[in-house]
C-alpha atoms as a PDB file:
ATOM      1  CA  UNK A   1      77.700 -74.735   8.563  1.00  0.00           C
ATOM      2  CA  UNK A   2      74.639 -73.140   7.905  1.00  0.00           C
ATOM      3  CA  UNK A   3      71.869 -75.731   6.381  1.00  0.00           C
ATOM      4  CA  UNK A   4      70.506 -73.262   3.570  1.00  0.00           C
ATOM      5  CA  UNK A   5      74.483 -73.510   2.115  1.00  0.00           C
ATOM      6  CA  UNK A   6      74.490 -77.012   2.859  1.00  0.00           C
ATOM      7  CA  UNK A   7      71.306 -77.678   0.535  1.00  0.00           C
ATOM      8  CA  UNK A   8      72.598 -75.638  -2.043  1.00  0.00           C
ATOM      9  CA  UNK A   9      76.171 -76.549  -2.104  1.00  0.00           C
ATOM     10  CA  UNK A  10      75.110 -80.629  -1.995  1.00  0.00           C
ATOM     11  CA  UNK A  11      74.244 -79.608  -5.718  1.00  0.00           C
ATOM     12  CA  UNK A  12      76.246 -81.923  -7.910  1.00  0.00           C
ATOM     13  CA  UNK A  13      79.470 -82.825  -6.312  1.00  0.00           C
ATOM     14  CA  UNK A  14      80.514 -84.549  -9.486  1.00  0.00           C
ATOM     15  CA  UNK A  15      80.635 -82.418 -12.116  1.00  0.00           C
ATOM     16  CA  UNK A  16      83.163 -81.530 -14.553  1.00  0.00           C
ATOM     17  CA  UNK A  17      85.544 -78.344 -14.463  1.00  0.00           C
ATOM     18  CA  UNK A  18      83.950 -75.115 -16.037  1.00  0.00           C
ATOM     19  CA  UNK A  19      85.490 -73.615 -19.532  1.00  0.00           C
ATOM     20  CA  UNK A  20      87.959 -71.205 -18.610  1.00  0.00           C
ATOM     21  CA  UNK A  21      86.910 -67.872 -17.041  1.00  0.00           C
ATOM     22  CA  UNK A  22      86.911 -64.706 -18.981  1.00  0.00           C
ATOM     23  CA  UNK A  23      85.748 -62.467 -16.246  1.00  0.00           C
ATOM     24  CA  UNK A  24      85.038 -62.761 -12.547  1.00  0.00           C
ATOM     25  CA  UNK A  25      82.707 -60.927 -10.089  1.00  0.00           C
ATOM     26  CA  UNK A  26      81.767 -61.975  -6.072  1.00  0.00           C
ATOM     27  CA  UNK A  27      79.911 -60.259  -4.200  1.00  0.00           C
ATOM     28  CA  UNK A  28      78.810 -60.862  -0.368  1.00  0.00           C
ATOM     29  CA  UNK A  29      75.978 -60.292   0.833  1.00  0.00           C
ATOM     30  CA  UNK A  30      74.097 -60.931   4.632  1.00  0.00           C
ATOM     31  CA  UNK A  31      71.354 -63.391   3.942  1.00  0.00           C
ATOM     32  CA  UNK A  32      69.310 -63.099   7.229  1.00  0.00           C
ATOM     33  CA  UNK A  33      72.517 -63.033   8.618  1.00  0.00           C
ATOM     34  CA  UNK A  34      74.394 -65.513   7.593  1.00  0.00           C
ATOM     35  CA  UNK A  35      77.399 -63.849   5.083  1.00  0.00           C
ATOM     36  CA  UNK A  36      76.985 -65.378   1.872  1.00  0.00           C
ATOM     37  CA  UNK A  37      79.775 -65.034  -1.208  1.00  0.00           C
ATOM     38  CA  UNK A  38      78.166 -65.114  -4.513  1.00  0.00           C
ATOM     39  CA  UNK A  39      80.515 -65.936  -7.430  1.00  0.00           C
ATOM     40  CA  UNK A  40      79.352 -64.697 -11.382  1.00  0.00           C
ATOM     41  CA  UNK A  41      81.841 -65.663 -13.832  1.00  0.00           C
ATOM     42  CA  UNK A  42      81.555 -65.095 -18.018  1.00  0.00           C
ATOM     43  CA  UNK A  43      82.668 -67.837 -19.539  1.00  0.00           C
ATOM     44  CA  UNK A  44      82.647 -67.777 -23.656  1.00  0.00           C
ATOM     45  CA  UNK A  45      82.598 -71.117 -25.925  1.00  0.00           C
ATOM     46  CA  UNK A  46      83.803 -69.895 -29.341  1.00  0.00           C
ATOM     47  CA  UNK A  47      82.802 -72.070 -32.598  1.00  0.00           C
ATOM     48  CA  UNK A  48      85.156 -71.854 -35.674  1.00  0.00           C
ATOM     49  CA  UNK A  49      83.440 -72.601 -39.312  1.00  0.00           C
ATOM     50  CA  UNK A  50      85.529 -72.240 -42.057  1.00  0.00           C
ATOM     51  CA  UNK A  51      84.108 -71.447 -45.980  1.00  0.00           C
ATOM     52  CA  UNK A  52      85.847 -71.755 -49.402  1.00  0.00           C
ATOM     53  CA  UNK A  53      88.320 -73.986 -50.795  1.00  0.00           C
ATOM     54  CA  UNK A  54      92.088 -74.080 -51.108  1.00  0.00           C
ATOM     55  CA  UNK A  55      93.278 -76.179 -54.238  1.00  0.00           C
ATOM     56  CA  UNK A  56      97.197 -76.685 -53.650  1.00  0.00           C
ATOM     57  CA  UNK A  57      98.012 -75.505 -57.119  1.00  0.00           C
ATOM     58  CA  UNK A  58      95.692 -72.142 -56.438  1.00  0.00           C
ATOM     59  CA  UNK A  59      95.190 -69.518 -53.969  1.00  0.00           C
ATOM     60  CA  UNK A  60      92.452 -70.242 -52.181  1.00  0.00           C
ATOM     61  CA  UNK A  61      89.234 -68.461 -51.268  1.00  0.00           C
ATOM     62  CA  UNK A  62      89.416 -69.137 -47.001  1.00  0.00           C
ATOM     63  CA  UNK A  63      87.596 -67.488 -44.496  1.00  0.00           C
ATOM     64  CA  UNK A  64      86.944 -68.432 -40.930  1.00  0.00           C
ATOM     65  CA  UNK A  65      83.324 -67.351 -39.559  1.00  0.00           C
ATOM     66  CA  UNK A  66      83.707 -67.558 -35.366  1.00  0.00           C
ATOM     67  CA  UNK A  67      81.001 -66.905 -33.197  1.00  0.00           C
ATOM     68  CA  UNK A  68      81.365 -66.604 -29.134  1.00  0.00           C
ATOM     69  CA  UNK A  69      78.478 -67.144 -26.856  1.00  0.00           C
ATOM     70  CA  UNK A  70      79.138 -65.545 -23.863  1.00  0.00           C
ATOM     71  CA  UNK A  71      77.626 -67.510 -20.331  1.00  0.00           C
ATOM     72  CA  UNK A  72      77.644 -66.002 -16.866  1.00  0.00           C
ATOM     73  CA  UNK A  73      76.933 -68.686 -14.488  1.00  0.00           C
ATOM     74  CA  UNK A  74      76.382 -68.170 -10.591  1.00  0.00           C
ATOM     75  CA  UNK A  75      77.750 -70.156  -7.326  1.00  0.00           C
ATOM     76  CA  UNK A  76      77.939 -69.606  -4.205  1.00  0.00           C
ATOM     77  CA  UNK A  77      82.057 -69.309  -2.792  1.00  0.00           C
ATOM     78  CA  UNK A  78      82.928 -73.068  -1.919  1.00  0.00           C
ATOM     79  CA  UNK A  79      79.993 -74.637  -3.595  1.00  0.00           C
ATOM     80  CA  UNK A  80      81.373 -77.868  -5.708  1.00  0.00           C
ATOM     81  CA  UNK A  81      81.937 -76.990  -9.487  1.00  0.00           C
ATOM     82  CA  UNK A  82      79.073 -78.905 -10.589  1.00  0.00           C
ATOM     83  CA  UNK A  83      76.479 -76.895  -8.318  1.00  0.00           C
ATOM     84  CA  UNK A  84      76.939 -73.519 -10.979  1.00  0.00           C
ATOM     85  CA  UNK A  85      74.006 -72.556 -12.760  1.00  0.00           C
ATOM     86  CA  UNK A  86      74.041 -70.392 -16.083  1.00  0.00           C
ATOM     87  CA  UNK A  87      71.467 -67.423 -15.883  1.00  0.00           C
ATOM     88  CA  UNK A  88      72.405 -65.827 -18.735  1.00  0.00           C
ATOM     89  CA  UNK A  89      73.405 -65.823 -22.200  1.00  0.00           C
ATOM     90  CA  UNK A  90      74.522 -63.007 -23.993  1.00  0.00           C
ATOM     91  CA  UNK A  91      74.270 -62.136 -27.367  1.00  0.00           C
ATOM     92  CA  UNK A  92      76.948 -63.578 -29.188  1.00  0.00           C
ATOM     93  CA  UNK A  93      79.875 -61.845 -30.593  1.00  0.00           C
ATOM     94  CA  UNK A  94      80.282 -62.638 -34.449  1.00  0.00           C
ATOM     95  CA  UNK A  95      83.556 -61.954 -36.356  1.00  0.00           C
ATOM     96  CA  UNK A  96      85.133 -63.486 -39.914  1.00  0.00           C
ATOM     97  CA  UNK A  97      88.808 -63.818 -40.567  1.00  0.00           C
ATOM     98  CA  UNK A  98      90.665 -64.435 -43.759  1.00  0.00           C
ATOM     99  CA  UNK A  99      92.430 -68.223 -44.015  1.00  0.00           C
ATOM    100  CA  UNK A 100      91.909 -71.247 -42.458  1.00  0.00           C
ATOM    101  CA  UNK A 101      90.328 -71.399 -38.824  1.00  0.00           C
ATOM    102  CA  UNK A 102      93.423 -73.234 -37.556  1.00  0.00           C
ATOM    103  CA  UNK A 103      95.622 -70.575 -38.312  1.00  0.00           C
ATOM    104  CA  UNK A 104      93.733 -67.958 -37.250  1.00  0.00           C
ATOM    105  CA  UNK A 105      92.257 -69.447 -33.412  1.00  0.00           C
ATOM    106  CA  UNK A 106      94.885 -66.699 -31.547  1.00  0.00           C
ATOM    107  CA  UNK A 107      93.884 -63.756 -33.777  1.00  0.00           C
ATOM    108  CA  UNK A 108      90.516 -64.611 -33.086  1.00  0.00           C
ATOM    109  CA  UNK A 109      91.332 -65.085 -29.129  1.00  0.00           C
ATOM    110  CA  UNK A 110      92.739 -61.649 -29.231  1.00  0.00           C
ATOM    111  CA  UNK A 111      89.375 -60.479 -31.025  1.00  0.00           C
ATOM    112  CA  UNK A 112      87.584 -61.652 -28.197  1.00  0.00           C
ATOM    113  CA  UNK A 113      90.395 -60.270 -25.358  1.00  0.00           C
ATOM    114  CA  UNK A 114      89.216 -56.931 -27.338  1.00  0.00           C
ATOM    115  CA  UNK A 115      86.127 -57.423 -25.960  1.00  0.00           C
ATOM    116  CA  UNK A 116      86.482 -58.265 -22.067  1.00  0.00           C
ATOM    117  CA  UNK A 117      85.337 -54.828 -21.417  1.00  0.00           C
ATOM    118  CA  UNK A 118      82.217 -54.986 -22.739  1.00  0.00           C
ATOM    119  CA  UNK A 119      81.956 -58.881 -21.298  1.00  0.00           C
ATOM    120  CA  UNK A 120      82.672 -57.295 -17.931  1.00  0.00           C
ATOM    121  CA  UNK A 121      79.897 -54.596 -17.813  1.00  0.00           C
ATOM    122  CA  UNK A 122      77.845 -57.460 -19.576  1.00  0.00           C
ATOM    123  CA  UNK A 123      78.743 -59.603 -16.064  1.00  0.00           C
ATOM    124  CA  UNK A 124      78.225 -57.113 -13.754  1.00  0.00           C
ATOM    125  CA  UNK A 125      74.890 -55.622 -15.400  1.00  0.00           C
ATOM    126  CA  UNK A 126      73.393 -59.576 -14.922  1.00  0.00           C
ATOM    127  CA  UNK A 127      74.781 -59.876 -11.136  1.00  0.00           C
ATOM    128  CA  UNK A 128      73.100 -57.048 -10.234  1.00  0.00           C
ATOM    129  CA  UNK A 129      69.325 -57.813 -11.986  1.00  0.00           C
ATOM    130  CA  UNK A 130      70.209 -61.474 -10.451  1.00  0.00           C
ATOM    131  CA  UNK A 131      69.975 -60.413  -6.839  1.00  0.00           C
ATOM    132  CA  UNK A 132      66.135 -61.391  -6.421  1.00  0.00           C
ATOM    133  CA  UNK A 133      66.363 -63.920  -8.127  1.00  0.00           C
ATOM    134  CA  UNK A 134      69.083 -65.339  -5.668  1.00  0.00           C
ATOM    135  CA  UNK A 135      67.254 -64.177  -2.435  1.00  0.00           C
ATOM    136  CA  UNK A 136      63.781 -65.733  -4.090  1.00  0.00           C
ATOM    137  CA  UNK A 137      66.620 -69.366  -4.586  1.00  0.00           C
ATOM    138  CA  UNK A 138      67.902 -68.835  -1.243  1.00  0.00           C
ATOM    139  CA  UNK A 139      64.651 -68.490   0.768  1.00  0.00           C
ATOM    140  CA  UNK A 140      63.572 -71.413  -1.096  1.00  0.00           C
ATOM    141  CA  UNK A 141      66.428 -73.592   0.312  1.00  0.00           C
ATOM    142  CA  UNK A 142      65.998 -72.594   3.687  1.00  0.00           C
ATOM    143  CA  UNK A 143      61.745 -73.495   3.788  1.00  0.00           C
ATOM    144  CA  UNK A 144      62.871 -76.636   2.442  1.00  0.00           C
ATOM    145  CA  UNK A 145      65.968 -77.315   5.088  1.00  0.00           C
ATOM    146  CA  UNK A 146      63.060 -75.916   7.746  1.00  0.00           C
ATOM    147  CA  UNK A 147      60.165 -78.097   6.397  1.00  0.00           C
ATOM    148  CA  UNK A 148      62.622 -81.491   6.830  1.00  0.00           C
END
């Protein structure tokens, strides 16, 4: 195996398994040539706060407030699951929902399945400003594998 993969997949061979993925990109590209898979995945991480009160002898006055950050992280194809690094947050996606949080955490995951289209462009838009970034990372790796 190539030592510039070897440097950069040694990352962090313990880490824990990423949130679930709401989109998925790879691209390959020929690093001096040696073929290289790049993987960008959006992952969001919703947070549910709930505002009012609900007295069992009333109706209540309930709303859940969510808001979704949405990550897109980058790895290279066969790298350990620890070795992903985030290089960009978006925006976050805001919504509010009548009742309790509980009851409303599909609606809400539908909300955000709403959205995967703009999450998408959102993924590919950072994948492609990334790609000097990840030559600059990857050249970097390889003086250091050639300087040991």
């Amino acid at each position: 195996m190539n030592p510039v993969l070897l440097v950069l997949l040694a990352g962090s061979a313990f880490g824990t398994p990423p949130p679930s993925t709401d989109a998925r990109h790879s691209i390959q590209l020929d690093y001096r040539g040696t073929p290289v898979e790049v993987v960008y995945e959006a992952v969001s991480k919703v947070r549910h706060k709930q505002i009012g009160a609900a007295p069992p002898t009333r109706s209540g006055t309930v709303r859940c407030t969510w808001t979704a950050t949405i990550d897109v992280t980058r790895r290279l194809a066969g790298s350990p699951a620890g070795s992903a690094r985030t290089i960009s947050s978006e925006q976050p996606l805001r919504g509010s929902r009548h009742g309790d949080c509980m009851t409303n955490r599909r609606a809400i995951a539908k909300e955000l399945a709403a959205q995967s289209p703009a999450v998408r462009s959102h993924l590919l838009a950072v994948a492609e400003r990334d790609r000097p970034q990840l030559h600059a990372e990857l050249d970097a790796a390889r003086n250091l594998v050639a300087a040991n």
